[in-house]
N, C-alpha and C. Protein backbone atom coordinates (compact mmCIF):
# COMPACT_ATOMS: atom_id res chain seq x y z
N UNK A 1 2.65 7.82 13.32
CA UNK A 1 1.52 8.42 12.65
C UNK A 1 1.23 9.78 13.27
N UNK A 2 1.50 10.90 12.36
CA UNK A 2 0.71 12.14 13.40
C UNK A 2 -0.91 12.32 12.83
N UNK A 3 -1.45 12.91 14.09
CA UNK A 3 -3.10 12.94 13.83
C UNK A 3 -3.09 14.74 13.28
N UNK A 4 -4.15 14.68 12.93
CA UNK A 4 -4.43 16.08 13.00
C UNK A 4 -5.16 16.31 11.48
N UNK A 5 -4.83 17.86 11.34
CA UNK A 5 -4.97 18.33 10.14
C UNK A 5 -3.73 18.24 9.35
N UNK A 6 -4.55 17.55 7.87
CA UNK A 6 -3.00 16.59 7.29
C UNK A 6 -3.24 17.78 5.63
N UNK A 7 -2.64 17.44 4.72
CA UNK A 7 -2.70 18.10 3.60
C UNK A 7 -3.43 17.69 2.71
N UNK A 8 -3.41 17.26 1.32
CA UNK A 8 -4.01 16.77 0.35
C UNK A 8 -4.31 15.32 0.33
N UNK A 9 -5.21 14.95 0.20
CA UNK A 9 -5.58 13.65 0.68
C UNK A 9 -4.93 12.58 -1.04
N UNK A 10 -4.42 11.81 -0.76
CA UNK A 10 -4.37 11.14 -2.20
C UNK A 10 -4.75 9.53 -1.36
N UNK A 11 -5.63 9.14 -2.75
CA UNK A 11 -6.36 7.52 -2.59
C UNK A 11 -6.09 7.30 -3.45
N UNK A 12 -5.79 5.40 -3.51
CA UNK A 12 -5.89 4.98 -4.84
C UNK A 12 -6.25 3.22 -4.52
N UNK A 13 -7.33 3.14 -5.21
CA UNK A 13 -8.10 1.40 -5.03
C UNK A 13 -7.04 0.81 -6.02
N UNK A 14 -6.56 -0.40 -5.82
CA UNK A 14 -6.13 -1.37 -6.75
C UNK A 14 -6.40 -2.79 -6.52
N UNK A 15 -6.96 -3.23 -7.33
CA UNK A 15 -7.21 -4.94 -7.32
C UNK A 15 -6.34 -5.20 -7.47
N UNK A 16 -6.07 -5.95 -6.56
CA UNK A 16 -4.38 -6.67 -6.60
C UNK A 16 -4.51 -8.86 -6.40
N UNK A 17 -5.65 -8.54 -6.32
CA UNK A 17 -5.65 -10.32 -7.01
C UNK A 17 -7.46 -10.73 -6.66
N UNK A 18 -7.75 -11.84 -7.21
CA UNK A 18 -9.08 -12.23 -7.21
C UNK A 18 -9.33 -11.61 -5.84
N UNK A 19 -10.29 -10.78 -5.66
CA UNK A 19 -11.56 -10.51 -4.60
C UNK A 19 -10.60 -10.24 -3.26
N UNK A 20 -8.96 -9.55 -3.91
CA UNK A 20 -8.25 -8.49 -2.65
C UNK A 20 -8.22 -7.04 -3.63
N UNK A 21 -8.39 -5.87 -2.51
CA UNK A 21 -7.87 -4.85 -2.72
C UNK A 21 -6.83 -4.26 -1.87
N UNK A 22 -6.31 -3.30 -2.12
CA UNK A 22 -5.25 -2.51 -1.67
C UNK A 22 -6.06 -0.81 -1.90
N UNK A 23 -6.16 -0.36 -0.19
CA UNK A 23 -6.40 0.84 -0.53
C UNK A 23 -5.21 1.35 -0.08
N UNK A 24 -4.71 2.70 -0.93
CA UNK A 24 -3.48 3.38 0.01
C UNK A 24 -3.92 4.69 -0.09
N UNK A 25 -3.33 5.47 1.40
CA UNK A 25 -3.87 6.42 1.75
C UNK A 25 -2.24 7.24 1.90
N UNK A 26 -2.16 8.63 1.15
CA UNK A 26 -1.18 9.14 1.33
C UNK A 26 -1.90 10.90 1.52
N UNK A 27 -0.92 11.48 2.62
CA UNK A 27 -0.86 12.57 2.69
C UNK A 27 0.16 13.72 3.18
N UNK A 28 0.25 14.61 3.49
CA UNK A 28 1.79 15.11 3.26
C UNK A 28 2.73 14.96 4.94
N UNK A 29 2.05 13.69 5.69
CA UNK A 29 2.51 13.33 6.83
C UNK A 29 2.25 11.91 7.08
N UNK A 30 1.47 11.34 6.31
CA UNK A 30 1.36 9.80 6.47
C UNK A 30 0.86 9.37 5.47
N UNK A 31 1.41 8.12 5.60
CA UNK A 31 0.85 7.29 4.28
C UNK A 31 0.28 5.76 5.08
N UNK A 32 -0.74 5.25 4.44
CA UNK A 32 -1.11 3.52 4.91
C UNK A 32 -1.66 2.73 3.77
N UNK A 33 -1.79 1.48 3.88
CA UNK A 33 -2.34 0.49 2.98
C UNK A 33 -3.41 0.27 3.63
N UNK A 34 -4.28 -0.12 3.52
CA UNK A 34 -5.14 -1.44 4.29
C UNK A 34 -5.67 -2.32 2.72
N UNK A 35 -6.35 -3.18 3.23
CA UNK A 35 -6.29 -4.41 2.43
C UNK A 35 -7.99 -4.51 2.32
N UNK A 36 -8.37 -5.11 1.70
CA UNK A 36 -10.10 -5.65 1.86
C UNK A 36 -10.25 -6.73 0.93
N UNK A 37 -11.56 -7.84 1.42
CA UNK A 37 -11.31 -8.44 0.82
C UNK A 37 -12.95 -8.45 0.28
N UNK A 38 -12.97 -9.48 -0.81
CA UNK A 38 -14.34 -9.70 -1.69
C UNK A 38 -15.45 -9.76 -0.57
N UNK A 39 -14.87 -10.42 0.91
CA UNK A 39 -16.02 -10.65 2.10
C UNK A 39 -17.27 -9.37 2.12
N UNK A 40 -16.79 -8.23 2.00
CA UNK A 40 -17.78 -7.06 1.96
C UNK A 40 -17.52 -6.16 1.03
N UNK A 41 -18.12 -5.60 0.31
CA UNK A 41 -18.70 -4.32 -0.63
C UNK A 41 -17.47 -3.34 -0.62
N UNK A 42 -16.21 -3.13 -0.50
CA UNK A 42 -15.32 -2.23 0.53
C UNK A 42 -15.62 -1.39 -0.38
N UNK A 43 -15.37 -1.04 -1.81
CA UNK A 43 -15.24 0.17 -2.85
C UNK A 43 -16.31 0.89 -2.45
N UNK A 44 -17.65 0.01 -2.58
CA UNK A 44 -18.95 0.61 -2.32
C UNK A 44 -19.51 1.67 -1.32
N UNK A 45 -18.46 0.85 -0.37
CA UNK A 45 -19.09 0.87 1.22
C UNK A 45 -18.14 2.63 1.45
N UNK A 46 -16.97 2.17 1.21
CA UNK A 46 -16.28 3.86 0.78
C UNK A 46 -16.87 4.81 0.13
N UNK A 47 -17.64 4.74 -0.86
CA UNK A 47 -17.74 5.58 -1.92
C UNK A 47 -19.49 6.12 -1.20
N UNK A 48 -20.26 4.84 -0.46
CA UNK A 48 -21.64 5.25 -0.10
C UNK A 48 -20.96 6.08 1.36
N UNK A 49 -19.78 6.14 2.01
CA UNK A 49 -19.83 6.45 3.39
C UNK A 49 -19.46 7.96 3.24
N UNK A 50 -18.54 8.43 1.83
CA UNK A 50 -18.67 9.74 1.28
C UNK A 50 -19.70 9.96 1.22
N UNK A 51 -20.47 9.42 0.26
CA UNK A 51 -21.85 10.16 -0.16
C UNK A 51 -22.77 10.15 0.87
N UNK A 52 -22.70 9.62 2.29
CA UNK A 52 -23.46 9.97 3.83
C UNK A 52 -23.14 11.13 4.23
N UNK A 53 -21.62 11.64 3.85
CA UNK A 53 -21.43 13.20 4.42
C UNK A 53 -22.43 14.58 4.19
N UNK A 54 -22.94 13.87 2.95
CA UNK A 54 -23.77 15.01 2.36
C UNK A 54 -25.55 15.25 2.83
N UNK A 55 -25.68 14.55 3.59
CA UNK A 55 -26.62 14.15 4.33
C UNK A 55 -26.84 14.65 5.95
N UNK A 56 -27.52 14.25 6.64
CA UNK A 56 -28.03 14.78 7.79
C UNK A 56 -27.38 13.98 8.81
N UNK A 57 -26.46 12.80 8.13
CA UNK A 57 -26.01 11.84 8.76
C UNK A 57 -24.84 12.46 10.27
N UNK A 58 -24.67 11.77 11.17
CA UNK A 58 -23.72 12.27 12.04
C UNK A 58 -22.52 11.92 12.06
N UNK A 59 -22.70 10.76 11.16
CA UNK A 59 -21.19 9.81 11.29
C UNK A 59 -21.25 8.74 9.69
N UNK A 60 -20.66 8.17 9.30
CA UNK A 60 -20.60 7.24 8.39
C UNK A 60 -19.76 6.54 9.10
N UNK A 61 -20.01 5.07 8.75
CA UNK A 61 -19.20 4.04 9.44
C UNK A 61 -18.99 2.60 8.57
N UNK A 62 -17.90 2.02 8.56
CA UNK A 62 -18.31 0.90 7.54
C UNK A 62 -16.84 0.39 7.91
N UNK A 63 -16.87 -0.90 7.34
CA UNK A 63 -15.38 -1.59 7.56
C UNK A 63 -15.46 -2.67 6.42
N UNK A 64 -14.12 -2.92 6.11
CA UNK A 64 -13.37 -3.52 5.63
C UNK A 64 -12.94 -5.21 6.12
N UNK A 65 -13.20 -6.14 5.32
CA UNK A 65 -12.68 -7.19 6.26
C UNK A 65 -11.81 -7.90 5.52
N UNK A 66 -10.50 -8.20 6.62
CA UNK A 66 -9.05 -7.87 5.81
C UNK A 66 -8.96 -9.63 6.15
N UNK A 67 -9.29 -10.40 6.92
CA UNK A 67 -10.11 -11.83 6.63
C UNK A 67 -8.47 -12.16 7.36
N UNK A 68 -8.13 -12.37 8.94
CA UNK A 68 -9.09 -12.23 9.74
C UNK A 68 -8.93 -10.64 10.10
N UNK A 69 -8.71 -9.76 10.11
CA UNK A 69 -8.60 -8.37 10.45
C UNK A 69 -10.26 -6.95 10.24
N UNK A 70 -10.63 -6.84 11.02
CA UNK A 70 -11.31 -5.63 10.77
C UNK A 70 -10.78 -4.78 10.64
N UNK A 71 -10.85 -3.46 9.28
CA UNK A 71 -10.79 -2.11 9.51
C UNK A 71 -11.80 -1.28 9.13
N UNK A 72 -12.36 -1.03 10.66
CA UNK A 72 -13.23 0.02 10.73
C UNK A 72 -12.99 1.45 9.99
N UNK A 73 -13.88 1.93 9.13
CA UNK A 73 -13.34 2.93 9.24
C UNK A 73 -14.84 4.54 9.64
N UNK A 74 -14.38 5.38 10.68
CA UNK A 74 -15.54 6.72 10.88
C UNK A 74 -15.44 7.81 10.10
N UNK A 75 -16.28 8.26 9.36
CA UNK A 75 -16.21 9.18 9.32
C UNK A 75 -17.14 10.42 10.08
N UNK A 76 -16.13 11.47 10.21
CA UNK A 76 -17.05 12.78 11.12
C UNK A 76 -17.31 13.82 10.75
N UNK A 77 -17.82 14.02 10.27
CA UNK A 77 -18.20 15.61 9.65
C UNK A 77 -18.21 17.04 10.98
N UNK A 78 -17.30 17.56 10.26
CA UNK A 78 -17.18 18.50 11.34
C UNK A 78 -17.57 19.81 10.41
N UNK A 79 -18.31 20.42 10.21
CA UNK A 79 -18.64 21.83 9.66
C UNK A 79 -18.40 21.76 8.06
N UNK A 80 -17.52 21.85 7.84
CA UNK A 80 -16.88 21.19 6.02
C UNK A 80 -15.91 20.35 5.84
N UNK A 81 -15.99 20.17 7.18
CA UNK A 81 -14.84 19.29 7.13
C UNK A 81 -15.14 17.56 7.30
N UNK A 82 -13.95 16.27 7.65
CA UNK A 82 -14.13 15.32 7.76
C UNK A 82 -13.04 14.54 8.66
N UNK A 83 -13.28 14.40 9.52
CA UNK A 83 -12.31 13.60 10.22
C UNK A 83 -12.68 12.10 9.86
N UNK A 84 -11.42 11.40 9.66
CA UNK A 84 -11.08 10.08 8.90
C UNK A 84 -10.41 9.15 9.49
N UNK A 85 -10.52 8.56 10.34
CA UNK A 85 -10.03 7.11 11.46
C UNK A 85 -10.55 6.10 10.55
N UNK A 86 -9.31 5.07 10.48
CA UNK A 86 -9.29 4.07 10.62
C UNK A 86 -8.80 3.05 11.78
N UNK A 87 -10.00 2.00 12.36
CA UNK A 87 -9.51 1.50 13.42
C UNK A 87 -9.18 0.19 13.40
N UNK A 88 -8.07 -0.51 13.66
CA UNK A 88 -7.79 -2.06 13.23
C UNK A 88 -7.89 -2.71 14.28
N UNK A 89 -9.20 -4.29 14.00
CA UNK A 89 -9.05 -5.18 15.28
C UNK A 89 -8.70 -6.70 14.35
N UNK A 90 -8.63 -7.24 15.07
CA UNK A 90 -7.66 -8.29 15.11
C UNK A 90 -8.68 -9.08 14.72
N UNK A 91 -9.61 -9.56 14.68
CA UNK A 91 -10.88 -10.49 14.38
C UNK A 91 -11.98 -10.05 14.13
N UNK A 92 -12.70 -9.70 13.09
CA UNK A 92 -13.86 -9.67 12.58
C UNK A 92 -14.62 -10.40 13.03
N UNK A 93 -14.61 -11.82 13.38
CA UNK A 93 -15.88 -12.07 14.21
C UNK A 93 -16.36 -11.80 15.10
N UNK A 94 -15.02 -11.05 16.15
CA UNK A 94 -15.57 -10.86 17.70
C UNK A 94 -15.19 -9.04 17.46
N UNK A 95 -15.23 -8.40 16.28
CA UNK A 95 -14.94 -7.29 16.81
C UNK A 95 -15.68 -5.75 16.22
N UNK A 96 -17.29 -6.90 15.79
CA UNK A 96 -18.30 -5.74 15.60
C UNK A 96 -19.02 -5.15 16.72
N UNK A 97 -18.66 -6.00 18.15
CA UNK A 97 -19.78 -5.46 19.05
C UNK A 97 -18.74 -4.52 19.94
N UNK A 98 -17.31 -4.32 19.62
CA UNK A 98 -16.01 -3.69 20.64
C UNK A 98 -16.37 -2.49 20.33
N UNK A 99 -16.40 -1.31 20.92
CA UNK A 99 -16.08 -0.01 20.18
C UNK A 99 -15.24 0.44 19.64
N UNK A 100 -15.09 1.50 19.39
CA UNK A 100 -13.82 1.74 18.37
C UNK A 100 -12.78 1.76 19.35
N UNK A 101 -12.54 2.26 20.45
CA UNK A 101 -11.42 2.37 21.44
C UNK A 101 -10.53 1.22 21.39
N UNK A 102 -11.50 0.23 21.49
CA UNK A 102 -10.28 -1.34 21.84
C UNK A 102 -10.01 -1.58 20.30
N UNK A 103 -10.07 -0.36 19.25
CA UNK A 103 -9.18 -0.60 18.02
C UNK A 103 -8.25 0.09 17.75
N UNK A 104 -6.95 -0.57 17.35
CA UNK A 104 -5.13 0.59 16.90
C UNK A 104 -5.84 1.53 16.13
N UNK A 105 -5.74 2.84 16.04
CA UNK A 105 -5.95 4.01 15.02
C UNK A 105 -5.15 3.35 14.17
N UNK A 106 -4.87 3.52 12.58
CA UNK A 106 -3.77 2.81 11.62
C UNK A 106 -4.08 4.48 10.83
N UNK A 107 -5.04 5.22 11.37
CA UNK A 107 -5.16 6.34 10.16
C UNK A 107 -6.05 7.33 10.93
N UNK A 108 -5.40 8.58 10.87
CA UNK A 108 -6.45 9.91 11.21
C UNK A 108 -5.85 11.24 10.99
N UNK A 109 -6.90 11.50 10.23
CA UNK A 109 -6.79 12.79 9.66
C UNK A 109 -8.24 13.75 9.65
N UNK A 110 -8.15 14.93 9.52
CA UNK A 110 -8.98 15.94 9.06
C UNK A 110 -8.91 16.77 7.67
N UNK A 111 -9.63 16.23 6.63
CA UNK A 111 -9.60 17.22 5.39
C UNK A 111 -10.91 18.03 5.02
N UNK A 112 -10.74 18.51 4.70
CA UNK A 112 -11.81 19.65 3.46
C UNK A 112 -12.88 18.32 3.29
N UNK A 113 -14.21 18.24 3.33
CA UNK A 113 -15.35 17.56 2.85
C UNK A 113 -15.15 17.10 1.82
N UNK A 114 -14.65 18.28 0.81
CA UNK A 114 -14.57 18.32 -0.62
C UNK A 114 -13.51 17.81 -1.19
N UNK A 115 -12.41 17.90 -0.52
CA UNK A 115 -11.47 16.89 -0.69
C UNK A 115 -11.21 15.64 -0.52
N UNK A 116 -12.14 15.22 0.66
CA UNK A 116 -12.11 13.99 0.78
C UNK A 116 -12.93 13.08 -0.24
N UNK A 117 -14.11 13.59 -0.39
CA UNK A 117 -14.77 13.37 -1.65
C UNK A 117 -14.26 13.21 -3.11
N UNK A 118 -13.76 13.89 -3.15
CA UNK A 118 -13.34 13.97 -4.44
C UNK A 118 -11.91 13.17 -4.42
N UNK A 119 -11.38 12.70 -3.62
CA UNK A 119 -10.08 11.40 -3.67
C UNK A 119 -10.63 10.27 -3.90
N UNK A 120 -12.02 10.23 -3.28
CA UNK A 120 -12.76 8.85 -3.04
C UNK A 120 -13.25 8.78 -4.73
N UNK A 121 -13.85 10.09 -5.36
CA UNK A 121 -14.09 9.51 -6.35
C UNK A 121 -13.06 9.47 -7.70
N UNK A 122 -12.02 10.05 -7.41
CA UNK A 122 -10.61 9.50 -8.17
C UNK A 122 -9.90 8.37 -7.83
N UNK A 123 -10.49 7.85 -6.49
CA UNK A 123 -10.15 6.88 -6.80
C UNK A 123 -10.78 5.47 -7.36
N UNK A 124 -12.33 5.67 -7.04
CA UNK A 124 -13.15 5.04 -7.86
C UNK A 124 -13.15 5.37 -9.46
N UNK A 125 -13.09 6.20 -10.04
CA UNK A 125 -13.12 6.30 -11.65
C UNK A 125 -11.68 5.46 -12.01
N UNK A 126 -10.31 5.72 -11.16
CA UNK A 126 -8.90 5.48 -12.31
C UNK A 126 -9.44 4.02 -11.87
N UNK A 127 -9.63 3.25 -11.28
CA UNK A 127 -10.00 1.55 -11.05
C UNK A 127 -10.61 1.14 -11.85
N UNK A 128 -11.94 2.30 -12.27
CA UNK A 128 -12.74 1.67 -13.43
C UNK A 128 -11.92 1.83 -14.95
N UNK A 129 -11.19 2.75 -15.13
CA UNK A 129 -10.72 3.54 -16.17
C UNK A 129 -9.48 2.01 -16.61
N UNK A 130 -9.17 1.41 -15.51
CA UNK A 130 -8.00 0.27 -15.78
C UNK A 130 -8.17 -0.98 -15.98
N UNK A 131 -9.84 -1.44 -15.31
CA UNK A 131 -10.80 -2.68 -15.40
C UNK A 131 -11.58 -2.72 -16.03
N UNK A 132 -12.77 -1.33 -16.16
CA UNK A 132 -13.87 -1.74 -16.76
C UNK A 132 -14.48 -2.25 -15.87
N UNK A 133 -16.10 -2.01 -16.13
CA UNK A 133 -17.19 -2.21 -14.76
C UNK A 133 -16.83 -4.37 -15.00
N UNK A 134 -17.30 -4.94 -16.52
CA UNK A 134 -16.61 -6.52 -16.42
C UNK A 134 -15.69 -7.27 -15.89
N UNK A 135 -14.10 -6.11 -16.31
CA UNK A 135 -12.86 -6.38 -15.22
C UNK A 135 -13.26 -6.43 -14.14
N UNK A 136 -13.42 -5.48 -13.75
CA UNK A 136 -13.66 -5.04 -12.57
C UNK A 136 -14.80 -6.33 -11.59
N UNK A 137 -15.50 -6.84 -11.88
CA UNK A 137 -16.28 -8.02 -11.71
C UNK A 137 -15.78 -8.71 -11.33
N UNK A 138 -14.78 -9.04 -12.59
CA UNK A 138 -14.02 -10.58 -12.60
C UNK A 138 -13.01 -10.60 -11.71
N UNK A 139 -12.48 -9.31 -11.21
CA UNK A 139 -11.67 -9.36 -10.22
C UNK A 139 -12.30 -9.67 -9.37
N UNK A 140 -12.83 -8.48 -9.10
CA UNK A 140 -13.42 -8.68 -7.48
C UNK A 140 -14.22 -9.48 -7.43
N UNK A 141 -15.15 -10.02 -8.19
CA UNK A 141 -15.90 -11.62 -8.04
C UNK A 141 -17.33 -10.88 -7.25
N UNK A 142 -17.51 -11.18 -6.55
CA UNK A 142 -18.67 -11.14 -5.61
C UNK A 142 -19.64 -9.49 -5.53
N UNK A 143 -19.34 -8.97 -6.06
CA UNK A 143 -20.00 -7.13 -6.05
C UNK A 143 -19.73 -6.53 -7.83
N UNK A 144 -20.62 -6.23 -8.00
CA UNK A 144 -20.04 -5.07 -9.59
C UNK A 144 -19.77 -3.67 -9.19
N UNK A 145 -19.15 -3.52 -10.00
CA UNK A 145 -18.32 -1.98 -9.81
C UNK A 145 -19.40 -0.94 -9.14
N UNK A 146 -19.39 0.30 -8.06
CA UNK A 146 -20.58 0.56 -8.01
C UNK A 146 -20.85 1.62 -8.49
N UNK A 147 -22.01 1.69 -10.24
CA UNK A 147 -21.84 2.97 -10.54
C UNK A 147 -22.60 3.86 -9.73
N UNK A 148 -24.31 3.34 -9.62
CA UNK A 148 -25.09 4.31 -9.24
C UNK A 148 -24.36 5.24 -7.85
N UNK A 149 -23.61 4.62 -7.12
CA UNK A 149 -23.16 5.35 -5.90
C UNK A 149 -22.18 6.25 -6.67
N UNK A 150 -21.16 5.83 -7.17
CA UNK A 150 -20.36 6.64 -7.71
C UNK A 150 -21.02 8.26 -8.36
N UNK A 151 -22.01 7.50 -9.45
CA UNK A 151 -22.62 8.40 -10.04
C UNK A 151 -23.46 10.00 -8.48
N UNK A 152 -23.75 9.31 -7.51
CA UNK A 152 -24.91 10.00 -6.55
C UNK A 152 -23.56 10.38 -5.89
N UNK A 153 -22.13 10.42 -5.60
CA UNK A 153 -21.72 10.79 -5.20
C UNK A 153 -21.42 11.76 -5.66
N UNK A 154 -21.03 12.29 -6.95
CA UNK A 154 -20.43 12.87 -7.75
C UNK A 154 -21.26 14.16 -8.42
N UNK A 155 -22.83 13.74 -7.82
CA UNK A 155 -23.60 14.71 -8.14
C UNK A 155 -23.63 15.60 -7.27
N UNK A 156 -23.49 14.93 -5.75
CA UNK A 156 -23.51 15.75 -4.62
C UNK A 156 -22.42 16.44 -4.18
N UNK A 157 -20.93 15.91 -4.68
CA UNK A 157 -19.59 16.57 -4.73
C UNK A 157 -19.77 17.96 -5.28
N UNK A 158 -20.11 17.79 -6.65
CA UNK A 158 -20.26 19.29 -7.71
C UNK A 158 -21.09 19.98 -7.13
N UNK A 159 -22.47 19.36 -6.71
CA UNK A 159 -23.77 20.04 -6.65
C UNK A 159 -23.36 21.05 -4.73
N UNK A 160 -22.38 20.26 -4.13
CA UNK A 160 -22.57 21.34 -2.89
C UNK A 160 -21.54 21.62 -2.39
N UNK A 161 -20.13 21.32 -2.83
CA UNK A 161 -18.68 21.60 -2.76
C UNK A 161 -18.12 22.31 -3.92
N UNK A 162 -17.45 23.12 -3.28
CA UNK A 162 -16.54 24.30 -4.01
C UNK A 162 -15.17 23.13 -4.58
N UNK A 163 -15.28 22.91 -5.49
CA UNK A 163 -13.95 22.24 -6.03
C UNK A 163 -13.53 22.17 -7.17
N UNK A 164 -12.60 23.09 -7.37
CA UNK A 164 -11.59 23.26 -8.95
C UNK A 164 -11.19 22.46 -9.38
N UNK A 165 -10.85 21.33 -8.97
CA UNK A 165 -10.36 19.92 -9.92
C UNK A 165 -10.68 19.31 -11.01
N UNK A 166 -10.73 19.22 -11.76
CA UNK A 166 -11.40 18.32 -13.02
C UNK A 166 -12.21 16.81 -12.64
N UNK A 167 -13.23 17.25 -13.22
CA UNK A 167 -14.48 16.05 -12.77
C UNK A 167 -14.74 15.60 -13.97
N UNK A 168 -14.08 14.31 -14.39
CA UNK A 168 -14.04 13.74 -15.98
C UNK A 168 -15.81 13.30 -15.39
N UNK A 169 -16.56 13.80 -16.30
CA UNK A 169 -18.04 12.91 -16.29
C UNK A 169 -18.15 12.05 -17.24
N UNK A 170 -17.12 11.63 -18.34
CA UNK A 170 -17.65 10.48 -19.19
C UNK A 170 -17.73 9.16 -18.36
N UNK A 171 -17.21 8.94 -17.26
CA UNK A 171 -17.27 7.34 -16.61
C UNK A 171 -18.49 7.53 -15.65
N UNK A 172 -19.10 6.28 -15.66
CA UNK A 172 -20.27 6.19 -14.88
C UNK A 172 -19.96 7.15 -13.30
């Protein structure tokens, strides 16, 4: 894995069976999966830990539970930017009170604010665009799709990032 400043961030959520996802993270020096399961909010918890960047916040933090696996993941706002660790421990029960240190990095990078944002919410819209907020339910079982975050993310993407990409607004 090299750390650093990486290139274009590409995400993509896929439900890949009742109440699992598959996130994969590719960029022009590494690529990873991690997994999540129905146990916690993961789409949500991604999509609200973007929309903390835009805020006064110092850090966003949230994890994934890969059942038995934690992946933590930080985010850091550095000026416009975002540094992006993911940290993997071995047990979710015993490994909310560890710091991040006694966790494997599985992922770190630094992108553009605005880039990172805006992967998170391509990759939240093509999930909905393939399920439907109902699909999307019935997969994942336990959470509904999350628009209002989606939606508050997407206001704050346009509303304070410079970004040329196409921002389909017909999906929640």
């Amino acid at each position: 894995m090299d750390q650093g400043s990486a290139g274009a961030l590409q995400l993509k959520w896929e439900l890949s069976g009742h109440g699992w996802a598959n996130c994969h993270l590719a960029d022009d020096s590494q690529t990873a999966s991690v997994i999540a399961s129905y146990c916690t909010d993961a789409l949500a918890d991604l999509v609200a830990g973007a929309g903390e960047l835009y805020g006064q916040q110092r850090s966003a933090r949230f994890f994934f539970d890969a059942e038995p696996q934690e992946l933590r993941w930080v985010l850091r706002p550095t000026d416009d930017a975002v540094d992006v660790t993911i940290h993997q421990f071995p047990d979710v029960s015993v490994s909310p009170d560890l710091p991040d240190s006694h966790g494997t990095v599985m992922w770190q990078a630094t992108y553009p604010r605005s880039a990172f944002a805006h992967a998170v919410l391509e990759a939240a819209h093509t999930v909905l665009k393939e399920h439907g907020e109902a699909g999307y339910l019935a997969k994942w079982a336990m959470h509904p799709y999350p628009v209002a975050l989606v939606q508050d993310l997407r206001r704050l993407h346009i509303r304070d990032d410079t970004c040329d990409l196409p921002h389909d607004l017909s999906c929640p």
